[in-house]
C-alpha atoms as a PDB file:
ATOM      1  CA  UNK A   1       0.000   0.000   0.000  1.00  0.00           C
ATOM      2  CA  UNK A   2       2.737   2.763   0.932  1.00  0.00           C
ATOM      3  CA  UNK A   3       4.330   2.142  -2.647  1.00  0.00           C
ATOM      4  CA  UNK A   4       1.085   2.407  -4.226  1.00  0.00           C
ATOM      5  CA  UNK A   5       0.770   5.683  -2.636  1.00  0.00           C
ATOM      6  CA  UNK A   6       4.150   6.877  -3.477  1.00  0.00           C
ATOM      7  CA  UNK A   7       2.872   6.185  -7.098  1.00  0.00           C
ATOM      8  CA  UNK A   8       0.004   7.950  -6.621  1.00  0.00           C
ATOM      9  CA  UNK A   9       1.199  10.782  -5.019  1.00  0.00           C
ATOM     10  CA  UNK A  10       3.452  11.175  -7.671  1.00  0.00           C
ATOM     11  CA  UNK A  11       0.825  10.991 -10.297  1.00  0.00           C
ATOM     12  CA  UNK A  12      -1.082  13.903  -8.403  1.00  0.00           C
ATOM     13  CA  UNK A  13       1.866  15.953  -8.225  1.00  0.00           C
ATOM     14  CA  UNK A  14       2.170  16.217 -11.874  1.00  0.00           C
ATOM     15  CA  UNK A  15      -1.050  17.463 -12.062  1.00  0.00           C
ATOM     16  CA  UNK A  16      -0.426  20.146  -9.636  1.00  0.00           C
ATOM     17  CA  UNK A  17       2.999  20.924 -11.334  1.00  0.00           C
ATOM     18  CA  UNK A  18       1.132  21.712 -14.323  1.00  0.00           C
ATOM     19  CA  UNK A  19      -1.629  23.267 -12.815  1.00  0.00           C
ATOM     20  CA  UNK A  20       1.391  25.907 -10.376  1.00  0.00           C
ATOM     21  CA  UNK A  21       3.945  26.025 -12.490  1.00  0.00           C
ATOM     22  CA  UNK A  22       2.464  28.906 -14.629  1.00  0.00           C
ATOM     23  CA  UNK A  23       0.920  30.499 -11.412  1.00  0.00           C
ATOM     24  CA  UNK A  24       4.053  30.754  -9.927  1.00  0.00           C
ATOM     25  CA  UNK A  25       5.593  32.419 -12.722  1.00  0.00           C
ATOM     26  CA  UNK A  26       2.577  34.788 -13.453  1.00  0.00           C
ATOM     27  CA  UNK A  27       2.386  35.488  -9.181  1.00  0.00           C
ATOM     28  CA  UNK A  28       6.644  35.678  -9.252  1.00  0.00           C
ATOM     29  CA  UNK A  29       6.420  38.061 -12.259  1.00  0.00           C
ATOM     30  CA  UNK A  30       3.300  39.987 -12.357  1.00  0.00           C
ATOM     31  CA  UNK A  31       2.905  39.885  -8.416  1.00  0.00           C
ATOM     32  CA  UNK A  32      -0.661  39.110  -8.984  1.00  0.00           C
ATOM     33  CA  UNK A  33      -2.139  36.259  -7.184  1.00  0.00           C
ATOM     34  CA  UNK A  34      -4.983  35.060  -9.967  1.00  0.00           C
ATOM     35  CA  UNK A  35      -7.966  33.742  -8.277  1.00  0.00           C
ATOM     36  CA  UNK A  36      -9.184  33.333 -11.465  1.00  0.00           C
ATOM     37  CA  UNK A  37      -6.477  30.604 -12.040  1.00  0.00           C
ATOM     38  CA  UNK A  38      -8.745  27.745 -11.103  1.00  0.00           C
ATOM     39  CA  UNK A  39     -12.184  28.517 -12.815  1.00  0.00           C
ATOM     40  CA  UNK A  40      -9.247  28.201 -16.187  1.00  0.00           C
ATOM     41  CA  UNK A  41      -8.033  25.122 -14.805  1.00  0.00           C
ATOM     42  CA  UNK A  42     -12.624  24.163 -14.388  1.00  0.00           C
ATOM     43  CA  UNK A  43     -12.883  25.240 -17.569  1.00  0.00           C
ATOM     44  CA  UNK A  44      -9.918  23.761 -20.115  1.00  0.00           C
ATOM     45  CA  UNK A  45     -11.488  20.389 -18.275  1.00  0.00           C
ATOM     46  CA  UNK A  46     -14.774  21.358 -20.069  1.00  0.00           C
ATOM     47  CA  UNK A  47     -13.616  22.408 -23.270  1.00  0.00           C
ATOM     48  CA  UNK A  48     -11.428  19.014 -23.333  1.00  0.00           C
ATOM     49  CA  UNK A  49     -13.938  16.922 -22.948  1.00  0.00           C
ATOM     50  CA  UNK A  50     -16.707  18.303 -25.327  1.00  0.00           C
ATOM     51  CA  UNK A  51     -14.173  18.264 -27.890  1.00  0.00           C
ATOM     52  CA  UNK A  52     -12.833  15.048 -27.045  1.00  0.00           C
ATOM     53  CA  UNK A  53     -16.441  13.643 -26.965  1.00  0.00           C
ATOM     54  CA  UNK A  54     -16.518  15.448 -30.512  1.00  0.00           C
ATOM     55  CA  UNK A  55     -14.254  12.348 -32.232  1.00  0.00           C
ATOM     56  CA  UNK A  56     -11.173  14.288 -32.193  1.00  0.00           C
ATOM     57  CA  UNK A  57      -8.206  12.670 -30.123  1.00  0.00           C
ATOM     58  CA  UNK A  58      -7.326  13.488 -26.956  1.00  0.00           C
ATOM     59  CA  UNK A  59      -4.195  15.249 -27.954  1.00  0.00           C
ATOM     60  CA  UNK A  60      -5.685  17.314 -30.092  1.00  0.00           C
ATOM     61  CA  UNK A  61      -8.624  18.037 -27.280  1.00  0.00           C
ATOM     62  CA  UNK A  62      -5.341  19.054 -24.976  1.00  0.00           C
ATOM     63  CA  UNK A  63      -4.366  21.586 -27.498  1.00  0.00           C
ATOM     64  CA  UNK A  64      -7.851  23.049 -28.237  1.00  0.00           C
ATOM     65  CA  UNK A  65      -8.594  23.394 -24.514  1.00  0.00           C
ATOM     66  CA  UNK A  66      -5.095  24.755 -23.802  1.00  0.00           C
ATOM     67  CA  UNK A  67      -4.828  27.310 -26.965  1.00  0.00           C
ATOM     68  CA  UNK A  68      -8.765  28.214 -25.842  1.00  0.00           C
ATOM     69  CA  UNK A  69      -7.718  28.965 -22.343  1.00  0.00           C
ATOM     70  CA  UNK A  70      -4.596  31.063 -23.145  1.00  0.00           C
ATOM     71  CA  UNK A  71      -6.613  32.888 -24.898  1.00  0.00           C
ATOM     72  CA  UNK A  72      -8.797  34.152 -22.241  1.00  0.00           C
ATOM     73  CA  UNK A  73      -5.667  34.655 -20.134  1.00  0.00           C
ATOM     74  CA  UNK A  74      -4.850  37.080 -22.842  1.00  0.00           C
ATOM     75  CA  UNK A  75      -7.997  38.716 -22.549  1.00  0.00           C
ATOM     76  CA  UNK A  76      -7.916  39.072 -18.821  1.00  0.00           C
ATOM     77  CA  UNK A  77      -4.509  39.962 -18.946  1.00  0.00           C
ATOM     78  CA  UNK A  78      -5.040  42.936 -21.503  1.00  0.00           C
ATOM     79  CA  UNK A  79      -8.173  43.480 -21.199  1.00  0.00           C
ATOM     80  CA  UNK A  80      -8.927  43.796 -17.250  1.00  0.00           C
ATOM     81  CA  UNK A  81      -5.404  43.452 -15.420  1.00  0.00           C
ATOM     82  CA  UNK A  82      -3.474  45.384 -17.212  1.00  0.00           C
ATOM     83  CA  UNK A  83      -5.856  48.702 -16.460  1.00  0.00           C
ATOM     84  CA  UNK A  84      -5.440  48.108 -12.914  1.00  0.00           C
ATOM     85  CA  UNK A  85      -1.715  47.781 -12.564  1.00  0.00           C
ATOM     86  CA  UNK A  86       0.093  48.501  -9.771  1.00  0.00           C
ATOM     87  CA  UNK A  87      -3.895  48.501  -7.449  1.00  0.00           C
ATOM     88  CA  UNK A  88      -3.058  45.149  -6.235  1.00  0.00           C
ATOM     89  CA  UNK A  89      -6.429  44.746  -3.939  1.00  0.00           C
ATOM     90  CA  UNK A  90      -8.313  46.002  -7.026  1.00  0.00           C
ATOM     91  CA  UNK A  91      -6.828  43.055  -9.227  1.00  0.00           C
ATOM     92  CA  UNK A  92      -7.293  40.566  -6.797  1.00  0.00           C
ATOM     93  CA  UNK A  93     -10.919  41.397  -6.153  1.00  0.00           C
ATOM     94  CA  UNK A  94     -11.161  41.721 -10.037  1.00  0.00           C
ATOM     95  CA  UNK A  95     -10.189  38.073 -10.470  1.00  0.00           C
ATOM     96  CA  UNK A  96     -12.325  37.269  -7.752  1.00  0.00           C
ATOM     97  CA  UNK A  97     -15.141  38.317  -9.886  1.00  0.00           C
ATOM     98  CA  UNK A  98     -13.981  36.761 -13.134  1.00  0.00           C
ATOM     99  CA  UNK A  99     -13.695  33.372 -11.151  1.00  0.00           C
ATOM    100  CA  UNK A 100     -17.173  33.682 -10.187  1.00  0.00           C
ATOM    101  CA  UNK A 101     -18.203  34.637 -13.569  1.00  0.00           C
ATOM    102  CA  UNK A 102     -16.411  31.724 -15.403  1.00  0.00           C
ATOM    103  CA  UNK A 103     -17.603  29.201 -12.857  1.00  0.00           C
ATOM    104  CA  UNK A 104     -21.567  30.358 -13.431  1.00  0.00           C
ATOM    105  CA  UNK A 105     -20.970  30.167 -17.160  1.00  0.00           C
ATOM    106  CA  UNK A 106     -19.183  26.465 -17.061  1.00  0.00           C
ATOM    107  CA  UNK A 107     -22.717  25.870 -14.675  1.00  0.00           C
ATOM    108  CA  UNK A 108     -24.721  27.919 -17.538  1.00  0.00           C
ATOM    109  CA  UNK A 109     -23.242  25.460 -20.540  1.00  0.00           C
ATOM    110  CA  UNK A 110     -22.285  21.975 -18.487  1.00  0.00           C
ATOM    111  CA  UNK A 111     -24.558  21.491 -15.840  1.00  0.00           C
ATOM    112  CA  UNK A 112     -23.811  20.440 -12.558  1.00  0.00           C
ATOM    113  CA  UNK A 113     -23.451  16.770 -12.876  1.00  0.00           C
ATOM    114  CA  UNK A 114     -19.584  15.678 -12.456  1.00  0.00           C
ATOM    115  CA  UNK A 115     -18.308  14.815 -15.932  1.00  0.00           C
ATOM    116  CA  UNK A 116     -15.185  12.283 -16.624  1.00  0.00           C
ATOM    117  CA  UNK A 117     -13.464  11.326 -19.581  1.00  0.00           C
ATOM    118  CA  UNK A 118     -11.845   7.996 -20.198  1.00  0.00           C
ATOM    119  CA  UNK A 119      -7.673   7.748 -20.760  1.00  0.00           C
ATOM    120  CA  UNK A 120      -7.133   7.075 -24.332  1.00  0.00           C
ATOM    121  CA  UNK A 121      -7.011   3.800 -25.660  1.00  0.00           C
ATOM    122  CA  UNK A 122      -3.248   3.781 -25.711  1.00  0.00           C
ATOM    123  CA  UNK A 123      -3.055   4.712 -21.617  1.00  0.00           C
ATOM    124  CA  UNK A 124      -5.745   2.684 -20.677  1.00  0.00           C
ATOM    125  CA  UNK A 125      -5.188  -0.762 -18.575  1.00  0.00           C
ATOM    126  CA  UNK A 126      -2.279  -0.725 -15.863  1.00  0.00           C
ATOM    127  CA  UNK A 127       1.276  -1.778 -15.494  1.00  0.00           C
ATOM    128  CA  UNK A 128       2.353  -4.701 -13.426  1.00  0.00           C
ATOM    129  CA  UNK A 129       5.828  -4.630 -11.639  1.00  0.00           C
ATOM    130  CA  UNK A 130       6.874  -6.219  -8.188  1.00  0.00           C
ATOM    131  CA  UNK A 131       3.725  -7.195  -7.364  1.00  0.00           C
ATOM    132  CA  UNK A 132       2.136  -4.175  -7.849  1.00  0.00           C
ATOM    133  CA  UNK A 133      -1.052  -3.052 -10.333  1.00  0.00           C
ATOM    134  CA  UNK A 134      -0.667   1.120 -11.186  1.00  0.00           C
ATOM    135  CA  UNK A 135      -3.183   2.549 -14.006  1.00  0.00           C
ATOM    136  CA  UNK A 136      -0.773   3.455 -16.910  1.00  0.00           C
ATOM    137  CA  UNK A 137      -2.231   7.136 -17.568  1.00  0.00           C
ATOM    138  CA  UNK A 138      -1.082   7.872 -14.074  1.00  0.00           C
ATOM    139  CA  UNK A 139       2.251   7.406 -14.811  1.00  0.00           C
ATOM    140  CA  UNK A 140       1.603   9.084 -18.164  1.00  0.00           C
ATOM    141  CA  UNK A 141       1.003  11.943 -16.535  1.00  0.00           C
ATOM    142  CA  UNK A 142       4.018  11.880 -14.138  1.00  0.00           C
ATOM    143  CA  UNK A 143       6.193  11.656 -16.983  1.00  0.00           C
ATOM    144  CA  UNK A 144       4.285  14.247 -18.994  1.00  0.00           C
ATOM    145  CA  UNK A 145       5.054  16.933 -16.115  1.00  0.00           C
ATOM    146  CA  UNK A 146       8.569  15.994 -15.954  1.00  0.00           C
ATOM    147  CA  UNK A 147       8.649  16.623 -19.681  1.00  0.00           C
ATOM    148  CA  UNK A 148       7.054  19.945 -19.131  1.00  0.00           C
ATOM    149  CA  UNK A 149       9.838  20.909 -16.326  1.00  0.00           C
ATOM    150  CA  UNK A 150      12.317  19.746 -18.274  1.00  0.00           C
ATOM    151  CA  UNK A 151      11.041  22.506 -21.272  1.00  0.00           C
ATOM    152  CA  UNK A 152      10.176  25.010 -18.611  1.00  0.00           C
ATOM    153  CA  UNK A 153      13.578  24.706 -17.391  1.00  0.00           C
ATOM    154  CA  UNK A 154      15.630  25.268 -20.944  1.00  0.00           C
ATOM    155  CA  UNK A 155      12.983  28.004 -21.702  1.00  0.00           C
ATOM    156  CA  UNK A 156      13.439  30.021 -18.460  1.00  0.00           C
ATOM    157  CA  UNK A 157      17.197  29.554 -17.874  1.00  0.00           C
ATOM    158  CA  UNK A 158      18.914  28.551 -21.323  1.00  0.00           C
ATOM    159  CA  UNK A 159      16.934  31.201 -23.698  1.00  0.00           C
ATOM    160  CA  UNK A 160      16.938  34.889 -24.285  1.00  0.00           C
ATOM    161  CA  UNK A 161      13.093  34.869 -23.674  1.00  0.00           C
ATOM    162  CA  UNK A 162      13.358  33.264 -20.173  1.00  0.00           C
ATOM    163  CA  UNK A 163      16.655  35.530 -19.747  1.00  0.00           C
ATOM    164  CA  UNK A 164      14.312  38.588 -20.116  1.00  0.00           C
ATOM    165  CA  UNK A 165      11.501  37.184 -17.649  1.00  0.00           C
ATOM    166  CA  UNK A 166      14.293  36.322 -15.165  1.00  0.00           C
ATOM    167  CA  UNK A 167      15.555  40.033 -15.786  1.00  0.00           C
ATOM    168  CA  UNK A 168      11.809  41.154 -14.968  1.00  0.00           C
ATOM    169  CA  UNK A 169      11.069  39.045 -12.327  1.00  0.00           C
ATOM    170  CA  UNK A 170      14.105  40.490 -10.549  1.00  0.00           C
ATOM    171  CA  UNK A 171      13.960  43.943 -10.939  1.00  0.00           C
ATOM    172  CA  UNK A 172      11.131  45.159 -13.500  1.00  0.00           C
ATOM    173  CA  UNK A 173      11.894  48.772 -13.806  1.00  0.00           C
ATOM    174  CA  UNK A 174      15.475  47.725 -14.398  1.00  0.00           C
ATOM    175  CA  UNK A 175      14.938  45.516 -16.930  1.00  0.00           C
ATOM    176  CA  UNK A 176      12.493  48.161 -18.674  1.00  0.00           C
ATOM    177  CA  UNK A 177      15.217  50.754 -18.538  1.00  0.00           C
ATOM    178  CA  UNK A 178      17.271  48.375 -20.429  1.00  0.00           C
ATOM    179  CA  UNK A 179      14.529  47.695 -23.331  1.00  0.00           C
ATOM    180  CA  UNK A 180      13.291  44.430 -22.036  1.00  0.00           C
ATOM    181  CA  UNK A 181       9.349  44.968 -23.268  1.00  0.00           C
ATOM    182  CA  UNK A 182       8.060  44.104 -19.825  1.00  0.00           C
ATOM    183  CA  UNK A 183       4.388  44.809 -21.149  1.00  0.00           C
ATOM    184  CA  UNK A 184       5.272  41.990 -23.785  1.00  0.00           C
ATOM    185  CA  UNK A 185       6.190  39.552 -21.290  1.00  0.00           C
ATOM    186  CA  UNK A 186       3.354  39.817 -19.223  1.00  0.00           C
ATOM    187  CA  UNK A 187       1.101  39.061 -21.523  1.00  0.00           C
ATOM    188  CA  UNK A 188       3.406  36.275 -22.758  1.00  0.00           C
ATOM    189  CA  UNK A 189       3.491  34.004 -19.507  1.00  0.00           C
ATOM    190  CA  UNK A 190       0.161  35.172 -18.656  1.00  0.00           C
ATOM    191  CA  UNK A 191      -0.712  33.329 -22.211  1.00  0.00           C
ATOM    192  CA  UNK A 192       1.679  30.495 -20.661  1.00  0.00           C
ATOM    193  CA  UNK A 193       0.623  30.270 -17.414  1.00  0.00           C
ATOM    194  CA  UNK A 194      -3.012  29.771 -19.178  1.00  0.00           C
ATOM    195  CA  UNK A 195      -2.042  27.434 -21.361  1.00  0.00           C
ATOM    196  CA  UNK A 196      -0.360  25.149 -18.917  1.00  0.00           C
ATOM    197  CA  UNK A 197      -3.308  25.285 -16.579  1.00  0.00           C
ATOM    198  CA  UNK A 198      -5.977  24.456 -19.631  1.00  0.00           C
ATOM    199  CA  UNK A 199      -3.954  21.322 -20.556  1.00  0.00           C
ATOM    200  CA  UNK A 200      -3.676  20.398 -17.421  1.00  0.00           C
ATOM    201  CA  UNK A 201      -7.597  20.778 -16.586  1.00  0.00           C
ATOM    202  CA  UNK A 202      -8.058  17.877 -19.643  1.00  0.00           C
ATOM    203  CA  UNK A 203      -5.208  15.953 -18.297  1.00  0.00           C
ATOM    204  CA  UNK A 204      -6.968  15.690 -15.416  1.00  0.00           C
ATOM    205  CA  UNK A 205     -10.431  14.603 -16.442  1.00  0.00           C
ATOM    206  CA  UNK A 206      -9.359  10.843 -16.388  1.00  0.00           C
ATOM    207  CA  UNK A 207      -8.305  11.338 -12.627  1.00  0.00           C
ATOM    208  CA  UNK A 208     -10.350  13.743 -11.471  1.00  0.00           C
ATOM    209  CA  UNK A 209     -14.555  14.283 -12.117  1.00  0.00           C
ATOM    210  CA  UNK A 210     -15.244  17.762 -13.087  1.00  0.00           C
ATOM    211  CA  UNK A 211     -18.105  19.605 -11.061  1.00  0.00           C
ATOM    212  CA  UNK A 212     -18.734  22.995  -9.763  1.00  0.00           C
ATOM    213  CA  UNK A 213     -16.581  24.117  -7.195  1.00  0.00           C
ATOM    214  CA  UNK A 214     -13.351  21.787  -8.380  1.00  0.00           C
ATOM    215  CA  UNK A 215     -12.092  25.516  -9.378  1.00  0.00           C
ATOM    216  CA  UNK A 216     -12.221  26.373  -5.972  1.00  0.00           C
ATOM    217  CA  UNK A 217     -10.186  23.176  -4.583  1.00  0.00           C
ATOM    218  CA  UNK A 218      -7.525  23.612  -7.436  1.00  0.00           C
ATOM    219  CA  UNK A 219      -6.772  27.060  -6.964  1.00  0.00           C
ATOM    220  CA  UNK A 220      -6.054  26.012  -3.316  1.00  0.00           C
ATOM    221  CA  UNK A 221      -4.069  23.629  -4.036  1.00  0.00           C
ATOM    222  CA  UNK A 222      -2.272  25.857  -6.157  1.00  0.00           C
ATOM    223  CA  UNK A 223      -1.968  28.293  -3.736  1.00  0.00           C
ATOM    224  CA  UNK A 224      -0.302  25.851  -0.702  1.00  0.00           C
ATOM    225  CA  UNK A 225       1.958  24.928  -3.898  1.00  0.00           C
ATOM    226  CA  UNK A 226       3.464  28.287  -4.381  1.00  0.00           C
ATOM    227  CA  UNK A 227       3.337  29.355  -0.901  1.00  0.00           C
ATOM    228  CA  UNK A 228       5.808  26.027   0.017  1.00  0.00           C
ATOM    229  CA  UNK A 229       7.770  26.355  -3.054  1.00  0.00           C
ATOM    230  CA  UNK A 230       8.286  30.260  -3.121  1.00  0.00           C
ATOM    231  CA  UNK A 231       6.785  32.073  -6.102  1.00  0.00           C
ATOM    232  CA  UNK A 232       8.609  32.783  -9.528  1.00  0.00           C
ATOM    233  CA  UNK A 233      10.574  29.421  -8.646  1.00  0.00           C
ATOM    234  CA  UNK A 234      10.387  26.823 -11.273  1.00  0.00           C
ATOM    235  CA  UNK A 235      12.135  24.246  -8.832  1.00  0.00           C
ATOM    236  CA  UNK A 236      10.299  25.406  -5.841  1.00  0.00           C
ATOM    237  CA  UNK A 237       6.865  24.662  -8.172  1.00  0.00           C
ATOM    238  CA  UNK A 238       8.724  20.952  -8.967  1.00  0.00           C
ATOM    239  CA  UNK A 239       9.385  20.428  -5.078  1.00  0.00           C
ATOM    240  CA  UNK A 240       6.182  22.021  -3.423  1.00  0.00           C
ATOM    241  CA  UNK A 241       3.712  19.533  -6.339  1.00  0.00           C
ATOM    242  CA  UNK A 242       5.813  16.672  -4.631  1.00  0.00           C
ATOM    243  CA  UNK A 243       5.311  17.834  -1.411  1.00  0.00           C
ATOM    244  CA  UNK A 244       1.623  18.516  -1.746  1.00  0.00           C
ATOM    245  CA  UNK A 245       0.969  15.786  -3.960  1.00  0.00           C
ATOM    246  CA  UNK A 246       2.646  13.242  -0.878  1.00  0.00           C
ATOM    247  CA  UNK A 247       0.464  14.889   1.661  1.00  0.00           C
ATOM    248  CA  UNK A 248      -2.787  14.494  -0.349  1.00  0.00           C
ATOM    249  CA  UNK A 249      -2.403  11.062  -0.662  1.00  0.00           C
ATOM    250  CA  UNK A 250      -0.576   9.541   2.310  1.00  0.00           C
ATOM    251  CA  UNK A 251      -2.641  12.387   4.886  1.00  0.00           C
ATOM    252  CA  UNK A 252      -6.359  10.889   4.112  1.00  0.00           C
ATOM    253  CA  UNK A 253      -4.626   7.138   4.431  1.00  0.00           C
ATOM    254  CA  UNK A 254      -2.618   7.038   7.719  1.00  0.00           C
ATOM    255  CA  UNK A 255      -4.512   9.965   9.683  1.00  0.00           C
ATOM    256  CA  UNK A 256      -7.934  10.357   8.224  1.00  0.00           C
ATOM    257  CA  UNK A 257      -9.409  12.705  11.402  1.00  0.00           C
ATOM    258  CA  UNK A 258      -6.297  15.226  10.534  1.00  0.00           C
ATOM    259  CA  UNK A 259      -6.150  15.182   6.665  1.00  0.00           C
ATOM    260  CA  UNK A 260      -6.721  19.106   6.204  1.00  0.00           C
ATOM    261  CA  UNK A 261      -4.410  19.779   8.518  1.00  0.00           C
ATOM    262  CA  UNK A 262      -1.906  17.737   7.398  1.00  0.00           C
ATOM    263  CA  UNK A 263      -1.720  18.837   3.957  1.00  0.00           C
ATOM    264  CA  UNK A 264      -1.622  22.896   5.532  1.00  0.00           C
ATOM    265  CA  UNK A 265       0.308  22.555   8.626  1.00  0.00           C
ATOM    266  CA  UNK A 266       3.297  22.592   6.826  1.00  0.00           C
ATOM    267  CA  UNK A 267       2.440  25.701   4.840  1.00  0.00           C
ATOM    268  CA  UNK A 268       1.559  27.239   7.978  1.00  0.00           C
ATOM    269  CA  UNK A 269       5.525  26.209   8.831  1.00  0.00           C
ATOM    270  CA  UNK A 270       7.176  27.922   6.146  1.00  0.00           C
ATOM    271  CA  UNK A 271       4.988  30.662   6.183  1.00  0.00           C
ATOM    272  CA  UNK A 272       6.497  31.418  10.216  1.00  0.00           C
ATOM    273  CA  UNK A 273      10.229  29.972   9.284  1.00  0.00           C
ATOM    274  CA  UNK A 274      10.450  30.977   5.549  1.00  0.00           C
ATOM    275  CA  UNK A 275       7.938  33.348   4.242  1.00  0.00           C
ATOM    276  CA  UNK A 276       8.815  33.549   1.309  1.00  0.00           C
ATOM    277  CA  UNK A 277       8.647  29.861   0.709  1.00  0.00           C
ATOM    278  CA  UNK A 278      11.343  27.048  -0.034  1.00  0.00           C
ATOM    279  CA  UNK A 279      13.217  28.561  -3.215  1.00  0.00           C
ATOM    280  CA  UNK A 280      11.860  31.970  -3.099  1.00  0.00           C
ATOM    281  CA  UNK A 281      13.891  34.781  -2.391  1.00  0.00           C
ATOM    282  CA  UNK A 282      12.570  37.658   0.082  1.00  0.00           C
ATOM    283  CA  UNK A 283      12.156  41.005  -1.894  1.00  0.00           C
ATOM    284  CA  UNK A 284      14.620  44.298  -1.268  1.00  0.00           C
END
């Protein structure tokens, strides 16, 4: 049972690597925390599965649901964020309301019956080593992430783009006095961020059963994810998933009375020894 759960809580914390990984980046370089983050995660589930369910393939459904939900991101990003710079309670509250918005409208159009989608043909059935039976799409999804980290990683350290985002993240009216188009790269992880977040919802439909209020639970999650790992941290996104993702699954299996708390005790930890989380570094 306790490798099982390794494997599981390895699975999960793919999904929340993809679903944190461009919230941390956004939060690190736009110092916005998007409430809005997980009503996009809600709704690139939807849009996944009705195209999906349309006869197209599921890779193509990740795509479609990830290019759709960038695309808002855009939209929010120009259209509503970007005319509040700089009021930080007034963009908070702002995607406060967009969340509720989106998550009426996914109501409005999908009802409120949970909705799955089965793993592709090719990921369905499960693996069988050492004595042990693990659904294949769960590790498809580990490896997936780790793919995505990997590419995260070259694009953010071994590029001129992620050069310039570093350069932004670090000092933004530096890096504007320079001729980095800050404005540019806003929008451009925003888009990112999005993206990541909308694939991520249709990765997860096989797992996870989409219903009103999941946006809620995954923006939390997201949340304890970049307040462990420190925001704007690639590798502090990689080691709070793991963290989070081993909590989730071992805390509800060994103590079952204390699961909440064990999955935000430890955030409560770093936020009293570390505040600005594992790989974060405290602002000057």
């Amino acid at each position: 049972m306790w490798s099982i759960q390794v494997l599981n809580s390895l699975a999960f914390a793919g999904l929340l690597f993809l679903l944190s990984s461009g919230y941390t980046l956004v939060f690190g370089l736009m110092r916005i925390p998007n409430m809005a983050h997980g009503v996009l995660f809600l709704l690139g589930g939807y849009v996944g599965v009705t195209v999906a369910r349309a006869g197209l393939p599921f890779p193509v459904a990740v795509l479609v649901a990830g290019a759709i939900v960038a695309a808002l991101g855009a939209l929010l990003e120009r259209g509503i964020l970007r005319r509040m710079a700089g009021r930080e309670t007034a963009e908070v509250l702002a995607t406060i309301g967009v969340a509720l918005v989106g998550a009426n409208v996914c109501l409005l159009i999908w009802g409120g019956d949970p909705i799955q989608l089965a793993a592709p043909s090719s990921l369905q059935g499960s693996i069988r080593q050492f004595g042990m039976i693990f659904p294949t799409y769960r590790i498809f999804v580990f490896g997936f992430a780790a793919v995505v980290a990997i590419a995260l990683y070259v694009l953010i350290d071994r590029t001129r783009l992620g050069a310039m985002i570093r350069a932004a993240v670090d000092d933004r009216e530096m890096a504007r006095a320079v001729g980095i188009p800050v404005s540019a790269l806003f929008t451009t992880v925003f888009c990112l961020g999005s993206f990541l977040v909308g694939a991520a919802g249709v990765l997860a439909t096989p797992v996870l059963a989409l219903y009103p209020g999941l946006d809620s639970s995954m923006l939390l999650f997201a949340l304890v994810v970049v307040i462990i790992g420190g925001s704007g941290s690639l590798a502090g996104a990689i080691v709070g998933s793991v963290i989070v993702g081993a909590l989730y699954s071992f805390g509800p299996a060994y103590f079952p009375d204390f699961s909440y708390g064990v999955l935000f005790l430890p955030m409560a930890v770093v936020l009293i020894v570390r505040p600005q989380g594992l790989f974060g570094r405290l602002e000057t």
